[in-house]
C-alpha atoms as a PDB file:
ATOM      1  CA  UNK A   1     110.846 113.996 143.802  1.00  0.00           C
ATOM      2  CA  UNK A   2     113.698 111.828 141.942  1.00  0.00           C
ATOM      3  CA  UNK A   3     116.928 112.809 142.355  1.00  0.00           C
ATOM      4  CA  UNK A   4     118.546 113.353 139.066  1.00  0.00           C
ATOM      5  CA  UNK A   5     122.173 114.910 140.243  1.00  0.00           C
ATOM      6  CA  UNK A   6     124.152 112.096 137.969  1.00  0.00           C
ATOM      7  CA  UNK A   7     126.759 114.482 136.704  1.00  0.00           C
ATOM      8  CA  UNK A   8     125.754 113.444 132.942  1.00  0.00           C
ATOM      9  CA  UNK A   9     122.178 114.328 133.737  1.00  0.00           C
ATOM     10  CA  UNK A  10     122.732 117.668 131.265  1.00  0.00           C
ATOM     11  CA  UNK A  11     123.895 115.905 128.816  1.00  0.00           C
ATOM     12  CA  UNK A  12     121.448 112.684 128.228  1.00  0.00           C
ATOM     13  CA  UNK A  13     118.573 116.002 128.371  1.00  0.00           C
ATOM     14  CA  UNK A  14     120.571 117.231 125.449  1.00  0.00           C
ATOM     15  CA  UNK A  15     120.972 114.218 123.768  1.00  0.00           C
ATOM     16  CA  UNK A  16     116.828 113.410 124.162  1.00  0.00           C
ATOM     17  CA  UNK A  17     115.333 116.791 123.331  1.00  0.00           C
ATOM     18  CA  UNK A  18     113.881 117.272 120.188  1.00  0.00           C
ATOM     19  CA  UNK A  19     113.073 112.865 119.966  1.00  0.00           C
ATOM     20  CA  UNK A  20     109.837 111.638 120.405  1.00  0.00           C
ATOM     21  CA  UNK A  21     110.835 110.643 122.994  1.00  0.00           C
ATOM     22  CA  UNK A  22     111.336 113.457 124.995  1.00  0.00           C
ATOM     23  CA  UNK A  23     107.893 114.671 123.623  1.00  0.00           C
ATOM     24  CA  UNK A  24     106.584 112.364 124.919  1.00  0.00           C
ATOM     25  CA  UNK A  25     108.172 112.944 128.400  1.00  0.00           C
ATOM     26  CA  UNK A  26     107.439 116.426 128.977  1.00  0.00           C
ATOM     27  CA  UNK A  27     103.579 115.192 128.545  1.00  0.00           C
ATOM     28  CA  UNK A  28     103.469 113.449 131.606  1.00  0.00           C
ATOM     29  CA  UNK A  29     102.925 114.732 135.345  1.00  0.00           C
ATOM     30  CA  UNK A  30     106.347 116.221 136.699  1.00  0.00           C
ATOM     31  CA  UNK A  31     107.413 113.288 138.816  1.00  0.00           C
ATOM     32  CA  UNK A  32     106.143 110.525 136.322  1.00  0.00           C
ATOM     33  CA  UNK A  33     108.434 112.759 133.961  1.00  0.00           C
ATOM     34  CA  UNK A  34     111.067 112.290 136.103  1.00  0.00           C
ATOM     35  CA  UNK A  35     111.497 108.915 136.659  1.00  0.00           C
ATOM     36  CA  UNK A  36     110.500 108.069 132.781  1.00  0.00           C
ATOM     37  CA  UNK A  37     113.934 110.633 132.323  1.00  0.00           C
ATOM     38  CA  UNK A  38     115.756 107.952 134.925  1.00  0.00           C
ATOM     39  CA  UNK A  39     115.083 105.290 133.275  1.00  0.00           C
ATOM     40  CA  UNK A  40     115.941 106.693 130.080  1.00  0.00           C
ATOM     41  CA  UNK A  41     119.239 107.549 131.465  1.00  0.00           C
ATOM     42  CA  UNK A  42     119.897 104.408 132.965  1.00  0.00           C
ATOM     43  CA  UNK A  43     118.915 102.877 129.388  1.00  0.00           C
ATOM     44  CA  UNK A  44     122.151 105.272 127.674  1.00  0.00           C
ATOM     45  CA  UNK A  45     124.391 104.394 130.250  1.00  0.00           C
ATOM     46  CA  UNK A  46     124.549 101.125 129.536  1.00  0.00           C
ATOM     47  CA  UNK A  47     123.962 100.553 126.370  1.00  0.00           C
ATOM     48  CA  UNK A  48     126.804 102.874 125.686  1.00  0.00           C
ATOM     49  CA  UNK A  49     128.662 100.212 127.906  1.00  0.00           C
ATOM     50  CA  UNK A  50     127.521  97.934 125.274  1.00  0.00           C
ATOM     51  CA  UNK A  51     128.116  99.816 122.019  1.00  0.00           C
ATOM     52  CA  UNK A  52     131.707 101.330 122.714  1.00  0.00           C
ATOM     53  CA  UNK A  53     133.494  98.925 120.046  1.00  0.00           C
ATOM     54  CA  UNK A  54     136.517 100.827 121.312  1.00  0.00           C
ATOM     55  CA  UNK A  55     137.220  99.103 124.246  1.00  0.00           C
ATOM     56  CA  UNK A  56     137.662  95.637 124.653  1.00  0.00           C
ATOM     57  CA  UNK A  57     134.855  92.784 125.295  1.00  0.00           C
ATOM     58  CA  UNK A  58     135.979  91.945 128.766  1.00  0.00           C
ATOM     59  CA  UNK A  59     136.059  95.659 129.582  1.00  0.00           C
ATOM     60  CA  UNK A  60     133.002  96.541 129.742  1.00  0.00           C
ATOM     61  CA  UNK A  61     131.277  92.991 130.643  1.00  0.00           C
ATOM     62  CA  UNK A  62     132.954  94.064 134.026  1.00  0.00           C
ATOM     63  CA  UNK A  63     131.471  97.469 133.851  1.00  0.00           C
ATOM     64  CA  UNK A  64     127.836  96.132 133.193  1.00  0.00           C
ATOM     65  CA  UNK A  65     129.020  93.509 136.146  1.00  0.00           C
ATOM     66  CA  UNK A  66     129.802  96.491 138.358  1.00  0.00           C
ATOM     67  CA  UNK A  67     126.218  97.898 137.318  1.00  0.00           C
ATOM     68  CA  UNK A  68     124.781  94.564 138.652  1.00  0.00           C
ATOM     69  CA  UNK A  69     126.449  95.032 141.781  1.00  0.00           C
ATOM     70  CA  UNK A  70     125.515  98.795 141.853  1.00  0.00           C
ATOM     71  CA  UNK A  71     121.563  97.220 141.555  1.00  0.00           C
ATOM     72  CA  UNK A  72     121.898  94.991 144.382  1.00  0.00           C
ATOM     73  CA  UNK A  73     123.338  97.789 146.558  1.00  0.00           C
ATOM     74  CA  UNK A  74     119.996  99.692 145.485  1.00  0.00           C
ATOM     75  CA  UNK A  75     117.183  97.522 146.809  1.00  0.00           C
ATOM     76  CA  UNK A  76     119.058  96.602 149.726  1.00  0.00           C
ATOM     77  CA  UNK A  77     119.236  99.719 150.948  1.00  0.00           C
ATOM     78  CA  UNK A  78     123.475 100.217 150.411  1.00  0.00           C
ATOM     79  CA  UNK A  79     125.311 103.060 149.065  1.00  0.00           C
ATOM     80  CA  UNK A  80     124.311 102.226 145.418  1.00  0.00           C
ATOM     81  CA  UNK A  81     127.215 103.897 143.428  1.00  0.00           C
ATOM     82  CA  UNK A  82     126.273 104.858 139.734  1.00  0.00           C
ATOM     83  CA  UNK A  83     122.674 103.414 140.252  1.00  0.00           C
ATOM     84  CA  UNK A  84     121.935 105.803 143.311  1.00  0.00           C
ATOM     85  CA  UNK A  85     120.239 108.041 140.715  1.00  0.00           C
ATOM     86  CA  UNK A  86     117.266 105.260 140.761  1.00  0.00           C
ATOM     87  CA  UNK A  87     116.490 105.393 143.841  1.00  0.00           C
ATOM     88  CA  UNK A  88     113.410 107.894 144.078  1.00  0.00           C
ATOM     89  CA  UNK A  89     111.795 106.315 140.677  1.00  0.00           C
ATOM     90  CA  UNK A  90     112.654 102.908 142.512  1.00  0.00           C
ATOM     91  CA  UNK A  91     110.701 104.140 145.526  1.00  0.00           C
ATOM     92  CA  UNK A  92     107.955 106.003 144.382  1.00  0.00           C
ATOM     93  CA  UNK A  93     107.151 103.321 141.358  1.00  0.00           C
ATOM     94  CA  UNK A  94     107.586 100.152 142.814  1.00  0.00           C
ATOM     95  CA  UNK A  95     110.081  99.303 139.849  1.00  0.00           C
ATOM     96  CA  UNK A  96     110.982  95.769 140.416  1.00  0.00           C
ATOM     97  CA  UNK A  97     114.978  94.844 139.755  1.00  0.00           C
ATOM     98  CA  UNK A  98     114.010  91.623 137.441  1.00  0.00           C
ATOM     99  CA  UNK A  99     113.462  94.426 135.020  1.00  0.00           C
ATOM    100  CA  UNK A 100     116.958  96.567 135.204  1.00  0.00           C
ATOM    101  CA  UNK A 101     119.025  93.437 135.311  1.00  0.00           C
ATOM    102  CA  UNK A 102     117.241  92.036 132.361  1.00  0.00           C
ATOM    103  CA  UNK A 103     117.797  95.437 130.423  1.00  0.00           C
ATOM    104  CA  UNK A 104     121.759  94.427 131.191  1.00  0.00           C
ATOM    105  CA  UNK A 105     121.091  90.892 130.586  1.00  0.00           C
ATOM    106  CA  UNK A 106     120.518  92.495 127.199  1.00  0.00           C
ATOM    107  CA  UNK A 107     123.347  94.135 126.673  1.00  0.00           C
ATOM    108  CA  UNK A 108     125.503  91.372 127.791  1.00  0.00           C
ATOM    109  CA  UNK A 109     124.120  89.560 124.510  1.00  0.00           C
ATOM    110  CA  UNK A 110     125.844  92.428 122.466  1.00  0.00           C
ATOM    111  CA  UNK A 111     128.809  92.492 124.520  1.00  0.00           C
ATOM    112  CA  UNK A 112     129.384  88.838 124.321  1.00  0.00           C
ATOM    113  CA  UNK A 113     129.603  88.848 120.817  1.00  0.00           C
ATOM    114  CA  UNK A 114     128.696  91.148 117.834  1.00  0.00           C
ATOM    115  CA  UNK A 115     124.724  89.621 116.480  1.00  0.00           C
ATOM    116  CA  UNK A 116     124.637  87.816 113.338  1.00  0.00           C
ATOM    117  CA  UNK A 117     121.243  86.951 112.234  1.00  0.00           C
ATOM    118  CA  UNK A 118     119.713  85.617 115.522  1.00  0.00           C
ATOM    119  CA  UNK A 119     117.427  82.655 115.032  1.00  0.00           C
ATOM    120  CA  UNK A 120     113.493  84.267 116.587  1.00  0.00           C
ATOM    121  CA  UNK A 121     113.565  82.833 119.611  1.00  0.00           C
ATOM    122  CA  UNK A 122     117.389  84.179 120.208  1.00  0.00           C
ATOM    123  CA  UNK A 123     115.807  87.644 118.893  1.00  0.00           C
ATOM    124  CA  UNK A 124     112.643  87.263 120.855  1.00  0.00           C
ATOM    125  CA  UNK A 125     114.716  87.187 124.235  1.00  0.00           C
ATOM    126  CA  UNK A 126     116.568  90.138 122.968  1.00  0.00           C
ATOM    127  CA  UNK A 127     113.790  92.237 122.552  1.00  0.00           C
ATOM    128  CA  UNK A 128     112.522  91.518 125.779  1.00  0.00           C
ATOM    129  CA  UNK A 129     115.302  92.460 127.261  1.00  0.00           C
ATOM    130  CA  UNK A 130     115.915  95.626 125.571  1.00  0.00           C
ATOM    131  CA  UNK A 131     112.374  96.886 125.191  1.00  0.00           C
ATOM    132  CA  UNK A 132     109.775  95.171 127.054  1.00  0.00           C
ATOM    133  CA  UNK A 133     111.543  95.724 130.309  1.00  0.00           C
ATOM    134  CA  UNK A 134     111.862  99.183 129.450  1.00  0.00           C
ATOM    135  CA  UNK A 135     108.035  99.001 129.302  1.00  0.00           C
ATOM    136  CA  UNK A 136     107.308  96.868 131.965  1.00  0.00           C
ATOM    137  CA  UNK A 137     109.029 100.059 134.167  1.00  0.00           C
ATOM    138  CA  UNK A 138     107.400 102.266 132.007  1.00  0.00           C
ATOM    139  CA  UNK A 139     103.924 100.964 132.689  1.00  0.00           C
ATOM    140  CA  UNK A 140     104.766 100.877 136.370  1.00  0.00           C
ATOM    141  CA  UNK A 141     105.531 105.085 135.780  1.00  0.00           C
ATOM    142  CA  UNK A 142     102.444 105.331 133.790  1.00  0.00           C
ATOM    143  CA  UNK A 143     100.607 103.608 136.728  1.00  0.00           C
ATOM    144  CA  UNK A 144      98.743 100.846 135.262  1.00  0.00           C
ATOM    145  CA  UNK A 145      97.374  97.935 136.616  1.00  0.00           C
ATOM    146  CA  UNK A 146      99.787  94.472 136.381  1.00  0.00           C
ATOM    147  CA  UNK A 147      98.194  92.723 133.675  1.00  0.00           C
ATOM    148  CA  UNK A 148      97.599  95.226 131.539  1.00  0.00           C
ATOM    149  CA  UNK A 149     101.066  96.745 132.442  1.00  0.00           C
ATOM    150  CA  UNK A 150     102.646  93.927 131.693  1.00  0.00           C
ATOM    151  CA  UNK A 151     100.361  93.114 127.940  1.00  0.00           C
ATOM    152  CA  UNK A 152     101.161  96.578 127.079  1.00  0.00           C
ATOM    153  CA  UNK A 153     105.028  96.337 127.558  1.00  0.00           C
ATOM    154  CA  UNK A 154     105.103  92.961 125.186  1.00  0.00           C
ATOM    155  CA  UNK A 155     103.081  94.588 122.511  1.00  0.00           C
ATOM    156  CA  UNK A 156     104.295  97.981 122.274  1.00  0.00           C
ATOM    157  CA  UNK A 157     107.890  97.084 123.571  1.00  0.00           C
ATOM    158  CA  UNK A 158     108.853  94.739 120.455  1.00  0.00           C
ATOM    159  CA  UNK A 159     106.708  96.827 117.891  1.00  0.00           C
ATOM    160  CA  UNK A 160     108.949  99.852 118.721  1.00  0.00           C
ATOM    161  CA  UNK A 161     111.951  97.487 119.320  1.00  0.00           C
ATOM    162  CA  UNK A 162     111.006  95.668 115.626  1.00  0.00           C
ATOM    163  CA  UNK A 163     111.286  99.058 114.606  1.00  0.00           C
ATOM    164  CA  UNK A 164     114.292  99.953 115.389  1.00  0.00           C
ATOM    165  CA  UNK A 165     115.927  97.145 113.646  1.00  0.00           C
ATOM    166  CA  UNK A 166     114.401  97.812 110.578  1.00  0.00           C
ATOM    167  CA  UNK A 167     115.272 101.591 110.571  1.00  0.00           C
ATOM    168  CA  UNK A 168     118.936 100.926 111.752  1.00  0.00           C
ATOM    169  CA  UNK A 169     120.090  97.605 109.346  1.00  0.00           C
ATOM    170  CA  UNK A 170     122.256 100.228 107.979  1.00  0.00           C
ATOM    171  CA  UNK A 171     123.807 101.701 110.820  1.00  0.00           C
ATOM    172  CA  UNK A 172     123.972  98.397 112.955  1.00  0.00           C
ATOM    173  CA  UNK A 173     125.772  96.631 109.329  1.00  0.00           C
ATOM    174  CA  UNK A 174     128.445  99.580 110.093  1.00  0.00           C
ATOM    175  CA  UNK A 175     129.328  97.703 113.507  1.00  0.00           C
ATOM    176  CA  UNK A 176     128.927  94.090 112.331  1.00  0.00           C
ATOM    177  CA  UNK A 177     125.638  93.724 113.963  1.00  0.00           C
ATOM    178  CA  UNK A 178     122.677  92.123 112.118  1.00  0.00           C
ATOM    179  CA  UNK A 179     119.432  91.348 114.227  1.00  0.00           C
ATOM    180  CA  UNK A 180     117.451  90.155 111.292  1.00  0.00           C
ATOM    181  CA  UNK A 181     116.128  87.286 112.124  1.00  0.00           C
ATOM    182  CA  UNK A 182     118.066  84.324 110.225  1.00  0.00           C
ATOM    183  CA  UNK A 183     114.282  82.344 109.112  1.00  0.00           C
ATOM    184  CA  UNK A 184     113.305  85.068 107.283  1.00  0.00           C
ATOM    185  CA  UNK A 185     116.814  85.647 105.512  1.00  0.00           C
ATOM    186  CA  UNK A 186     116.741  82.401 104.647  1.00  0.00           C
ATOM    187  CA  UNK A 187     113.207  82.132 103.336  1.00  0.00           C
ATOM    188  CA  UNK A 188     113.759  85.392 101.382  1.00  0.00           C
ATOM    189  CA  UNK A 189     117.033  83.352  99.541  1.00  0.00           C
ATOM    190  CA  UNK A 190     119.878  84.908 101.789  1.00  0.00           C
ATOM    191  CA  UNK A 191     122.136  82.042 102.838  1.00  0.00           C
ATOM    192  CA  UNK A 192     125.018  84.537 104.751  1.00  0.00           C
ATOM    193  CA  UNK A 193     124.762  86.253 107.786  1.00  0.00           C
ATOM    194  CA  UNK A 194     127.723  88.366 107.069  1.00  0.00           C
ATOM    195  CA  UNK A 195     125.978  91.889 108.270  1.00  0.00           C
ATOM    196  CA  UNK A 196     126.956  93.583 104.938  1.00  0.00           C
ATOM    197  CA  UNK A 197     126.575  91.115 102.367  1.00  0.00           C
ATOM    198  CA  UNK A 198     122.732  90.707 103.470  1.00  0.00           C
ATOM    199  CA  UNK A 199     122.084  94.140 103.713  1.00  0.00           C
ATOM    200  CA  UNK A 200     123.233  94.519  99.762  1.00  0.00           C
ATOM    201  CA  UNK A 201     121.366  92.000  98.892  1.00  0.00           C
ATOM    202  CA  UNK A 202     118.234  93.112  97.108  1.00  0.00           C
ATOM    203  CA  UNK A 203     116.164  90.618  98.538  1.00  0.00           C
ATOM    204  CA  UNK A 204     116.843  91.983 102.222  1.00  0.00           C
ATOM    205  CA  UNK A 205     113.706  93.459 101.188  1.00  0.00           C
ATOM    206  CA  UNK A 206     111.278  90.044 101.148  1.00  0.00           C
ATOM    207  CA  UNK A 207     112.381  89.814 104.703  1.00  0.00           C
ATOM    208  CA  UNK A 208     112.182  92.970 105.983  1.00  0.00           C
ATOM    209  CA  UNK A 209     108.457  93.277 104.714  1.00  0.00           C
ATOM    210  CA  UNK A 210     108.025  89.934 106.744  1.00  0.00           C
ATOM    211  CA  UNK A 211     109.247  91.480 109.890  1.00  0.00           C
ATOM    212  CA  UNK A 212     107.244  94.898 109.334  1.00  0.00           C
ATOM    213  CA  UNK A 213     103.984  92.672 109.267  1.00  0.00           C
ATOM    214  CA  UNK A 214     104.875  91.095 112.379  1.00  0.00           C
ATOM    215  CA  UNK A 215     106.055  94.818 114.892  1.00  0.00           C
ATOM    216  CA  UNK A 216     102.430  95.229 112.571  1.00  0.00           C
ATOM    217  CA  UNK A 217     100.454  92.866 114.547  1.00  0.00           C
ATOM    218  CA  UNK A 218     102.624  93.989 117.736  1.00  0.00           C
ATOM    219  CA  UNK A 219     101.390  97.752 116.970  1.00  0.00           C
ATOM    220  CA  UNK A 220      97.401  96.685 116.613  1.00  0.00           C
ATOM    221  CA  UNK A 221      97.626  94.453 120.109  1.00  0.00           C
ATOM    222  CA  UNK A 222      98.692  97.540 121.600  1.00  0.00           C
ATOM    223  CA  UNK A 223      95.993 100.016 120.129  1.00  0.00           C
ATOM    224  CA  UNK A 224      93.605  97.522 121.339  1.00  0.00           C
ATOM    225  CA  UNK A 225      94.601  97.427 124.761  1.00  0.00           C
ATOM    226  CA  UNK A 226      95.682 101.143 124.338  1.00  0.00           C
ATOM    227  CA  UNK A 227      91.652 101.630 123.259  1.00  0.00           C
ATOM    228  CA  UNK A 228      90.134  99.987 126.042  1.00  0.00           C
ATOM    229  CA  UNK A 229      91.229 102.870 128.174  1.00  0.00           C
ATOM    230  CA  UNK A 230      92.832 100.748 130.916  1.00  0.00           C
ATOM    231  CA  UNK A 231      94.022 102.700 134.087  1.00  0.00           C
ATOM    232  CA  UNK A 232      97.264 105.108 133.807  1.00  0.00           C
ATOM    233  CA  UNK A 233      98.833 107.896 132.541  1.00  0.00           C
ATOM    234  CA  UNK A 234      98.775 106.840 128.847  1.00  0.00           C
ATOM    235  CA  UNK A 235      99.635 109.987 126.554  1.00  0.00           C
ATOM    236  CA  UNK A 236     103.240 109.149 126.487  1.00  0.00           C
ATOM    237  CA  UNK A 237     102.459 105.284 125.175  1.00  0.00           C
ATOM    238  CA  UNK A 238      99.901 106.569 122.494  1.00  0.00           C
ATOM    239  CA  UNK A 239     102.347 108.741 121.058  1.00  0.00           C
ATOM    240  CA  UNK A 240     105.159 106.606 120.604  1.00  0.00           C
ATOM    241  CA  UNK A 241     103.301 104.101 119.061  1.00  0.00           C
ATOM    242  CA  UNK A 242     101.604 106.885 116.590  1.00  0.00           C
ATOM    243  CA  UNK A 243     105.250 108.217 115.891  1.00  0.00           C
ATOM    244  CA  UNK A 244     106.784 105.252 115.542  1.00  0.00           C
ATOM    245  CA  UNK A 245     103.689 103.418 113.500  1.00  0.00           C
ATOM    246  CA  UNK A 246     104.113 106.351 111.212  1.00  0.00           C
ATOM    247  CA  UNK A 247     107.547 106.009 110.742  1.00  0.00           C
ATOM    248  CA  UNK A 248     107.277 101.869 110.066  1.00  0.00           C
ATOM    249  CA  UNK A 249     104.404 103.467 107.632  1.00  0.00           C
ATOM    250  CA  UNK A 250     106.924 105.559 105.824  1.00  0.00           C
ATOM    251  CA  UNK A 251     109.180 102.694 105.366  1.00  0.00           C
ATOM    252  CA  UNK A 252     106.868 100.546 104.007  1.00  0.00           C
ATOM    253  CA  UNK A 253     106.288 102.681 101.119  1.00  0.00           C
ATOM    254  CA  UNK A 254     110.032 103.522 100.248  1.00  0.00           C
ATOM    255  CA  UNK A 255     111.108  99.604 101.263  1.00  0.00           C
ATOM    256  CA  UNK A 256     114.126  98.387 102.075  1.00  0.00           C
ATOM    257  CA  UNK A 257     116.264  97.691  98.553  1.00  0.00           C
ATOM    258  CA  UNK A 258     119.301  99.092  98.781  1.00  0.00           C
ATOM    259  CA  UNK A 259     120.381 101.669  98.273  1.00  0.00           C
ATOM    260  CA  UNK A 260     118.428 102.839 101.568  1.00  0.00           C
ATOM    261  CA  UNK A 261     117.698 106.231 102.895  1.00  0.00           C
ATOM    262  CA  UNK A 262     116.908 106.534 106.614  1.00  0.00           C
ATOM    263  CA  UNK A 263     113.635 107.751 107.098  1.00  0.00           C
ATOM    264  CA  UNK A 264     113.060 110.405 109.414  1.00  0.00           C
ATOM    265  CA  UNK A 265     109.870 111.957 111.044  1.00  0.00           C
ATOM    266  CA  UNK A 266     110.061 115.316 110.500  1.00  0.00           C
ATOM    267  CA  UNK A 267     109.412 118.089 113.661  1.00  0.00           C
ATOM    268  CA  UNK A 268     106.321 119.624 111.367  1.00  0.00           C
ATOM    269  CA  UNK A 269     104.632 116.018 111.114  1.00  0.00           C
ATOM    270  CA  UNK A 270     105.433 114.872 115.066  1.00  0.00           C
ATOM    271  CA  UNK A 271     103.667 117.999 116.533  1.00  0.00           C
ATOM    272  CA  UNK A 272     101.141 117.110 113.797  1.00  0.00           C
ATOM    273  CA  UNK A 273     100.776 113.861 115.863  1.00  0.00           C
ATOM    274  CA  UNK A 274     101.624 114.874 119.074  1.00  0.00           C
ATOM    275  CA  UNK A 275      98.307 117.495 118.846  1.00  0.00           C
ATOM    276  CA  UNK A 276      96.041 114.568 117.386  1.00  0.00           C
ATOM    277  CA  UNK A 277      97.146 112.214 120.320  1.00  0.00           C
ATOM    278  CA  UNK A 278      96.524 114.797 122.547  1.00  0.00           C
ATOM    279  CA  UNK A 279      92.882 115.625 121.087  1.00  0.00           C
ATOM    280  CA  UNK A 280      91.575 112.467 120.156  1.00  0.00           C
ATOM    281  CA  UNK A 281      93.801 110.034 122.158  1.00  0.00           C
END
């Protein structure tokens, strides 16, 4: 049974329910539900370290610091502090701590100092950090064997991460962030990195196409691997890459010229998919 007592427990359930997420979650076996809700929480905690442009820089690099500490407490066995929430997921999964620290060593990146068109390789390390550790737990949760564990999480982890970034250029612009890679800026015409000039520019949309094709590619690795029925719990994985396929789909279509609208997947359509995952995998 994992412990989920964190007195913001109530609240991150609020702030998942209704997300694909959370469909996703309340799929799976109680205590693989659990521990997927853990690590979700652990995920928000964090990154709202990271995202709080209120506060100052060194702020909360010494909160994500403390977190660090809070980690090492955990596998040794000490008093853990604002990780001891982990522990049972920790415990009954195997998760391995490369994979929580490099989730921080993520948001350090944002911390340090706000994104500006990251070269690939720069935005490559980010997304591993961000989202294939999050898989690489996940797959532990979903109990899957190491290699294809670990395949999965690199596939599925930057298609839905690749994702992201496309939905949220507008959003992320709003707090000086731009993870657009700077190649395909540059081979689209677009010479700044100034978040908001690029995402006015018209051509934003030559590179963003570029990018789609790639979290593309990412999407079909994982269907393949996803298709050879390896060992595991797999529901939750097939529907977040049918949701979120769907919704890299949708943008497609409606592009990425400004002005933009943010497309959505409405609750109609994601039971629609939730109830074909669920019948024909």
């Amino acid at each position: 049974m994992i412990d989920l007592t964190h007195p913001d427990a109530a609240q991150f359930k609020a702030r998942v329910s209704g997300s694909s997420f959370y469909t996703a979650m309340l799929l799976m076996p109680k205590a693989q539900r659990e521990a997927m809700f853990a690590i979700y929480m652990y995920c928000r905690l964090v990154d709202d370290i990271a995202d709080d442009g209120t506060r100052p820089r060194d702020v909360r690099a010494t909160e994500l610091v403390q977190w660090r500490r809070d980690l090492d407490a955990l596998y040794a066995g000490r008093p853990a502090g604002q990780a001891a929430f982990l522990q049972g997921a920790v415990r009954d999964f195997g998760l391995k701590q490369a994979d929580f620290l490099a989730v921080i060593d993520g948001m350090d990146m944002d911390v340090a100092a706000d994104i500006h068109a990251p070269d690939r390789a720069t935005l490559a390390l980010y997304c591993d950090r961000v989202a294939c550790a999050v898989g690489r737990l996940s797959t532990r949760i979903f109990g899957m064997d190491e290699a294809p564990g670990l395949e999965l999480a690199h596939n599925l982890g930057n298609a839905l991460q690749l994702t992201n970034i496309l939905r949220d250029i507008d959003e992320d612009a709003d707090i000086n962030r731009l993870y657009l890679p700077r190649e395909r800026l540059v081979e689209a015409g677009i010479e700044t990195t100034d978040p908001l000039a690029v995402v006015a520019d018209p051509w934003v949309d030559v590179a963003c196409r570029k990018i789609a094709a790639e979290a593309l590619d990412y999407f079909a690795a994982a269907d393949r691997l996803l298709r050879a029925k390896p060992r595991g719990h797999l529901l939750a994985p097939r529907l977040m890459a049918a949701v979120y396929g769907a919704l890299l789909q949708d943008m497609l279509k409606v592009g990425w010229g400004p002005p933009r609208r943010r497309v959505k997947i409405s609750k109609p359509r994601l039971l629609y998919i939730v109830a074909r995952c669920c019948v024909f995998g």
